[in-house]
Protein backbone atom coordinates (compact mmCIF):
# COMPACT_ATOMS: atom_id res chain seq x y z
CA UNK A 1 -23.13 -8.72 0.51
CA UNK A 2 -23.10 -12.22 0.86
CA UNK A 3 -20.77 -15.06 1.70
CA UNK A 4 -16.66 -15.39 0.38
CA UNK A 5 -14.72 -18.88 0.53
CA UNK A 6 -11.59 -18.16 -0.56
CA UNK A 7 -9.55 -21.16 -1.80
CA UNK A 8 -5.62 -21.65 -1.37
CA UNK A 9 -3.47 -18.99 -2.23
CA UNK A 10 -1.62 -18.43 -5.29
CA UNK A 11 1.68 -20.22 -5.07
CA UNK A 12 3.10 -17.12 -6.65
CA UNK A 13 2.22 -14.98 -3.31
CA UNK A 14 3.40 -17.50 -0.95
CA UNK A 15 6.72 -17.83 -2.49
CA UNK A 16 7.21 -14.14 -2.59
CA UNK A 17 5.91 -13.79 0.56
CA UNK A 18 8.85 -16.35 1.80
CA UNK A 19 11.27 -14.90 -0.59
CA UNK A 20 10.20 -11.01 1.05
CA UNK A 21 8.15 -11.66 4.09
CA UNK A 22 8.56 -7.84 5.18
CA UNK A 23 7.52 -6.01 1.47
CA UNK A 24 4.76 -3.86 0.95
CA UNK A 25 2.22 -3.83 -1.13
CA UNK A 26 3.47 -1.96 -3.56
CA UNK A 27 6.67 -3.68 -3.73
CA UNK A 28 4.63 -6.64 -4.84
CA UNK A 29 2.83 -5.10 -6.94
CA UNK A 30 5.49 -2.90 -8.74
CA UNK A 31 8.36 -6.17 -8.44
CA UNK A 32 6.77 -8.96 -8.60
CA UNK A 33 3.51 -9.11 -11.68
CA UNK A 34 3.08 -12.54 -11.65
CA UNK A 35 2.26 -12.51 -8.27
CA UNK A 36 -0.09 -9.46 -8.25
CA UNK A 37 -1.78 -10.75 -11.69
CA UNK A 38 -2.40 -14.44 -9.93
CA UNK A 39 -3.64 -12.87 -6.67
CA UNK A 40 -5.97 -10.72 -9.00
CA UNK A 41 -7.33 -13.81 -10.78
CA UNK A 42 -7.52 -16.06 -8.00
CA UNK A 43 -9.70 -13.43 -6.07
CA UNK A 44 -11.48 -13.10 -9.04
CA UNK A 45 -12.37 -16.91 -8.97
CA UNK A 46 -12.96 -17.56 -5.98
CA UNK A 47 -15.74 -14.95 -5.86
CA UNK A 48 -17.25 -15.68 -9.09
CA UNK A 49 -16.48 -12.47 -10.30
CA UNK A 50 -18.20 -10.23 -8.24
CA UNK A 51 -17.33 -7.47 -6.03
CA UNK A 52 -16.52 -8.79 -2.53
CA UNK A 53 -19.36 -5.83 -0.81
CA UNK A 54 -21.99 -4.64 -3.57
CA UNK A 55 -22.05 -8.00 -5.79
CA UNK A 56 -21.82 -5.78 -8.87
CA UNK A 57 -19.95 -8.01 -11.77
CA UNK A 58 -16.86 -7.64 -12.36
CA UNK A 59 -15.45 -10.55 -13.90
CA UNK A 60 -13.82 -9.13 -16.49
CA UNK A 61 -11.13 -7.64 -14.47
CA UNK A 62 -11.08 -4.22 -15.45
CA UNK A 63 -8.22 -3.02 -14.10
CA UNK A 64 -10.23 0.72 -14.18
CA UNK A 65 -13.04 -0.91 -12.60
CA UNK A 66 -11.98 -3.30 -9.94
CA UNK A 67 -9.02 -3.68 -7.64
CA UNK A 68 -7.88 -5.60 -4.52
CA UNK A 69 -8.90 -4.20 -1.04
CA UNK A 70 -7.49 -5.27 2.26
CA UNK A 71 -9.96 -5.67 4.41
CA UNK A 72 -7.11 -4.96 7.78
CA UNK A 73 -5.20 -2.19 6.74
CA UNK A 74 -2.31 -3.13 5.17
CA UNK A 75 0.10 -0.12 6.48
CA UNK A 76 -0.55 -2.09 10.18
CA UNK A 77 2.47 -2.93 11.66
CA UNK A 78 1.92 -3.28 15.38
CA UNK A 79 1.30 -7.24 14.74
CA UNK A 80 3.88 -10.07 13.34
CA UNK A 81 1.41 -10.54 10.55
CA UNK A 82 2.18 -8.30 7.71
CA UNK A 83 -1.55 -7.83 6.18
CA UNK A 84 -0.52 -6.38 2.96
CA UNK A 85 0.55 -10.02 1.69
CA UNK A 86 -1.94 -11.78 4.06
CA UNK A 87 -3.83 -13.70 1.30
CA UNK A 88 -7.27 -14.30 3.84
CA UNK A 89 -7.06 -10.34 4.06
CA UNK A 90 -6.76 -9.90 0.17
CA UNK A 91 -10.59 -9.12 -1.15
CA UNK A 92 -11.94 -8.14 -4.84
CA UNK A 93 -14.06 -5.26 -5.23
CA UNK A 94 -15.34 -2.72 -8.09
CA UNK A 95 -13.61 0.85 -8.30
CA UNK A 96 -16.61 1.52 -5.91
CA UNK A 97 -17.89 4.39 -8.53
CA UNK A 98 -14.99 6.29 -8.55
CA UNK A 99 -14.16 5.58 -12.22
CA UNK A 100 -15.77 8.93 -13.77
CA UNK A 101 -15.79 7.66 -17.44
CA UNK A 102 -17.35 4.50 -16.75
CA UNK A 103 -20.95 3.64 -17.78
CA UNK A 104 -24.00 2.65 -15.13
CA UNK A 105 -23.74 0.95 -12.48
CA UNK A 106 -20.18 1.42 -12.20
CA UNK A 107 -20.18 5.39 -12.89
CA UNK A 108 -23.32 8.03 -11.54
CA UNK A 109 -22.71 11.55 -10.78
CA UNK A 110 -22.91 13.16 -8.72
CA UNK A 111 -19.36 10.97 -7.94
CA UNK A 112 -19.33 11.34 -4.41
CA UNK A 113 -22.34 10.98 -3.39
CA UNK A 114 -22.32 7.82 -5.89
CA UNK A 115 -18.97 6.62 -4.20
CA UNK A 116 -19.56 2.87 -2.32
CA UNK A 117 -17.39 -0.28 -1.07
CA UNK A 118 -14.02 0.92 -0.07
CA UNK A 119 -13.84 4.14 -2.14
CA UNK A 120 -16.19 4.82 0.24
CA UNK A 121 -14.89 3.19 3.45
CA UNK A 122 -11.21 4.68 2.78
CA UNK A 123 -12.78 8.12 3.16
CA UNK A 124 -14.46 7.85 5.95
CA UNK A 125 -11.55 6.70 7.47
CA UNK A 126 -9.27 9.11 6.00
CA UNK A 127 -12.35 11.36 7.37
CA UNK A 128 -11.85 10.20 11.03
CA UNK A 129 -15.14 8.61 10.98
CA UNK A 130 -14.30 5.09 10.87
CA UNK A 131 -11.69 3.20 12.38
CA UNK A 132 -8.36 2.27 9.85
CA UNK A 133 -9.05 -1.33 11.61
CA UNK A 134 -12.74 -1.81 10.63
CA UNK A 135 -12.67 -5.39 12.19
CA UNK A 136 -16.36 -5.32 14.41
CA UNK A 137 -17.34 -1.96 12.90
CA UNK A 138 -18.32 -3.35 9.50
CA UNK A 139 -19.28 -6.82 8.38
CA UNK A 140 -15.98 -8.79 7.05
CA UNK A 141 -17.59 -10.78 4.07
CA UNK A 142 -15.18 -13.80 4.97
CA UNK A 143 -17.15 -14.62 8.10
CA UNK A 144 -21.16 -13.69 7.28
CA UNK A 145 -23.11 -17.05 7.31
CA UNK A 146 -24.18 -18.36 4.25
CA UNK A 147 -27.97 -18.60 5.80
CA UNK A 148 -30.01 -16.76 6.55
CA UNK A 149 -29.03 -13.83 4.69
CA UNK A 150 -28.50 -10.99 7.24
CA UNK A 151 -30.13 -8.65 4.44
CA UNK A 152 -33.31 -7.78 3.30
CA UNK A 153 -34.07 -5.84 0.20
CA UNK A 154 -36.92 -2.95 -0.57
CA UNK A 155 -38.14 -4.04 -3.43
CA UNK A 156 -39.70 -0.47 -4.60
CA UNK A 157 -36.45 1.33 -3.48
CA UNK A 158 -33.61 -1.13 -3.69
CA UNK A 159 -32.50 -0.16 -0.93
CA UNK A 160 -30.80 -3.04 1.63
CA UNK A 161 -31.59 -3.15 5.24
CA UNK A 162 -30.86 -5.66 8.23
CA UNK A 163 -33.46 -8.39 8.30
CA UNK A 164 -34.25 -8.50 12.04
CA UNK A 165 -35.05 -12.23 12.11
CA UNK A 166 -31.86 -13.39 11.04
CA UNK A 167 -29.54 -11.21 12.90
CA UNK A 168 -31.43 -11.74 15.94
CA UNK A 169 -30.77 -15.77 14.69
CA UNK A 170 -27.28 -15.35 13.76
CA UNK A 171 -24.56 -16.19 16.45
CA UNK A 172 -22.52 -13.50 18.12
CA UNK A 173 -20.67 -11.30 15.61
CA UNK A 174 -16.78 -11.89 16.98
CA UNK A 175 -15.48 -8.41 18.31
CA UNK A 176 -19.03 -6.70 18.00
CA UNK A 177 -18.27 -3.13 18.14
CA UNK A 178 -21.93 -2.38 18.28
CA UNK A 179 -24.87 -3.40 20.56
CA UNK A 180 -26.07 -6.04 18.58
CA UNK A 181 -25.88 -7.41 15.33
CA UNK A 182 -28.80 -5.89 13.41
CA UNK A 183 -26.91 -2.23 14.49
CA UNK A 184 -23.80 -3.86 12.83
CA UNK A 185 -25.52 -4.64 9.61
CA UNK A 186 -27.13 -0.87 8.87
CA UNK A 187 -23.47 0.41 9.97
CA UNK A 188 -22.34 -1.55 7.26
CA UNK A 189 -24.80 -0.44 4.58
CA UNK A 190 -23.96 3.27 5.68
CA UNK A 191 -20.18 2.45 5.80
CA UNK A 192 -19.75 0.81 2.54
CA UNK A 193 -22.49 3.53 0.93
CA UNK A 194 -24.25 0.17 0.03
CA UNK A 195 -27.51 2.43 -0.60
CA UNK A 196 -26.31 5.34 -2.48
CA UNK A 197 -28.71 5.45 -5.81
CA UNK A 198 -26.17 3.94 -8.32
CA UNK A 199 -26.35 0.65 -6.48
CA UNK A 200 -30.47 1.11 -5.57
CA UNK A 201 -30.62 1.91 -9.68
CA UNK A 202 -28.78 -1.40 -10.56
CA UNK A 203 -31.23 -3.70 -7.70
CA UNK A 204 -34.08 -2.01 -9.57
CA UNK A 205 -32.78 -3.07 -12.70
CA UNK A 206 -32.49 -6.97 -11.26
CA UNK A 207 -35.77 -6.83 -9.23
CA UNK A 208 -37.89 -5.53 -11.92
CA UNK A 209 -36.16 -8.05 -13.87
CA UNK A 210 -37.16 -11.32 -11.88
CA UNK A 211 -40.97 -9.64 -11.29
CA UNK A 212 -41.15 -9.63 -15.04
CA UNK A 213 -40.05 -13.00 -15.97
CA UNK A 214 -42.40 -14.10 -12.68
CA UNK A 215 -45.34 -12.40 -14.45
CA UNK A 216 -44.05 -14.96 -17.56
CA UNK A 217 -44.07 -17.55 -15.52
CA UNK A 218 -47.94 -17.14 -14.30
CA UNK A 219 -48.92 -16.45 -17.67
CA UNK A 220 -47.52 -19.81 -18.89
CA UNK A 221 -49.48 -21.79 -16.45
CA UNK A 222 -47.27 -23.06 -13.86
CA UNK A 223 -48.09 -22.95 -10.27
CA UNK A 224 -45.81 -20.46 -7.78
CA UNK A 225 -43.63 -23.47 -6.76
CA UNK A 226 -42.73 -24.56 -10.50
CA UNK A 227 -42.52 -20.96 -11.48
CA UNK A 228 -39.89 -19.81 -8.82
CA UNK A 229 -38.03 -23.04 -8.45
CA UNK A 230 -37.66 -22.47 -12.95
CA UNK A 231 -36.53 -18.93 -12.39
CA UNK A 232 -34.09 -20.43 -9.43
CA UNK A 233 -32.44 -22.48 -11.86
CA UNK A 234 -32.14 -19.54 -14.71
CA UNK A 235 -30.59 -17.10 -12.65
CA UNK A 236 -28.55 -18.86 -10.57
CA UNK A 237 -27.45 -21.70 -12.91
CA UNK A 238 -24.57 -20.44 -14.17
CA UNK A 239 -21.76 -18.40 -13.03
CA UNK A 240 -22.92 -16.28 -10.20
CA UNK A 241 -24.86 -13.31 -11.65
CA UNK A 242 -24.39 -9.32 -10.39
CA UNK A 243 -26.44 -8.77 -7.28
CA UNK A 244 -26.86 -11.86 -6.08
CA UNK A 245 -27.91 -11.28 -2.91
CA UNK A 246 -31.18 -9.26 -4.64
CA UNK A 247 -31.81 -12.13 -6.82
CA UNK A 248 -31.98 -14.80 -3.73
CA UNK A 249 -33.78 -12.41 -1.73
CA UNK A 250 -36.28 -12.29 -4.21
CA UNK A 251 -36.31 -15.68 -5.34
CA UNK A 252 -36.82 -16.83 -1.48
CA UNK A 253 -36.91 -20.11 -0.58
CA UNK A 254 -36.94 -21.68 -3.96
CA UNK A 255 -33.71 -19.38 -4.26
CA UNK A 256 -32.54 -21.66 -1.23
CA UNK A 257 -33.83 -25.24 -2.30
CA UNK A 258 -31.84 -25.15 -5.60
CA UNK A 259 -28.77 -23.70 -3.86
CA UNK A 260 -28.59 -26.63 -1.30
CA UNK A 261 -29.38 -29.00 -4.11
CA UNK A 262 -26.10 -27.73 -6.01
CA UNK A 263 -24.07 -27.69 -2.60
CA UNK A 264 -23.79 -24.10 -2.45
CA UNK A 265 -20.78 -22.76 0.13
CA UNK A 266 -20.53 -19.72 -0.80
């Protein structure tokens, strides 16, 4: 999971929003296409076309495949906000794996057990198991710092965990449900389903990837620092690729130099 910056919202939304300040969701949705297409491919933009939890890519916009998640619940009414057209609530994520005909990594059986991002989220709270308002229970991918990473990845598994330097670095998470912040970072993982083995498969895919093409690197003579800081700039060049948390991760600090030198925000 890393950082989202989400730019102004679509004028579509906000004039709809005047126009029907008290309409659901759907009604936008089912009433008003312009709006729901723009808010689609704003999200889209803003985070480079991956999903808002897992990073896989999903820029093409498969309906089938991705969708727009509130991160508040949008049937919350207790509050003059109404979150279902609340644009800073509005996030894009994948279908979370629970698009059966799709190929790897958006598909695995067994489904449920392959089920992640808020497929899985939704039914642990339809479950009981996690509150409807996940604000302090799970990581809100609008406010995570953009460093440190509060991640680390197994890079024989692909599995994520909390890296205990940076959490213990990080400032207060606001409305901290948990003891501290490294406990609010595995809940995440494990509420999100962030380790399940369709999204370990994918990292694998990535990691084995970059440990190939660092082999390359070696064998064509450059030092560590001229290797990395080349593989910086070919992976993360160009429009975000999937996983991009992995590829930093692995990339380390030369993942870091060339993202300050191209004024990464986010």
């Amino acid at each position: 999971m890393k950082r989202v910056n989400k730019n102004t919202e679509p004028p579509s939304l906000q004039a709809y929003r005047q126009a029907q300040p008290q309409a659901s969701w759907d009604e936008l949705r089912n009433n008003a296409r312009q709006a729901y297409d723009d808010i689609r491919s704003h999200a889209f933009e803003d985070q480079r076309g991956l999903c808002a939890y897992c990073e896989m890519d999903i820029r093409d916009n498969d309906p089938l495949k991705s969708r727009i998640e509130h991160f508040h619940p949008k049937s919350d009414h207790s509050t003059p906000i109404n979150w279902a057209l609340a644009w800073n609530n509005m996030l894009a994520v994948c279908a979370g794996g629970s698009y059966r005909h799709g190929t790897a990594p958006h598909s695995m059986e067994p489904l449920d057990e392959n089920l992640s991002c808020d497929a899985h989220k939704d039914r642990l709270i339809q479950q009981g198991r996690l509150a409807e308002a996940c604000e302090g229970w799970v990581l809100n991918p609008l406010l995570l710092p953009i460093w440190p990473s509060l991640f680390e990845v197994d890079k024989f598994s692909g599995k994520l965990c909390a890296s205990d330097c940076a959490c213990t670095q990080a400032a207060p998470w606001p409305n901290n449900q948990h003891t501290d912040t490294n406990t609010l970072v595995l809940h995440t993982i494990d509420a999100l389903n962030l380790n399940c083995q369709r999204l370990c498969t994918a990292r694998l895919a990535v990691i084995h990837d970059i440990e190939r093409n660092k082999k390359r690197q070696r064998l064509a003579g450059r030092t560590p620092q001229q290797g990395m800081a080349t593989l910086a700039q070919r992976y993360l060049g160009k429009p975000w690729p999937g996983f991009f948390t992995t590829i930093c991760l692995c990339l380390g600090s030369a993942a870091d130099d060339y993202l300050r030198q191209t004024a990464y925000a986010g």
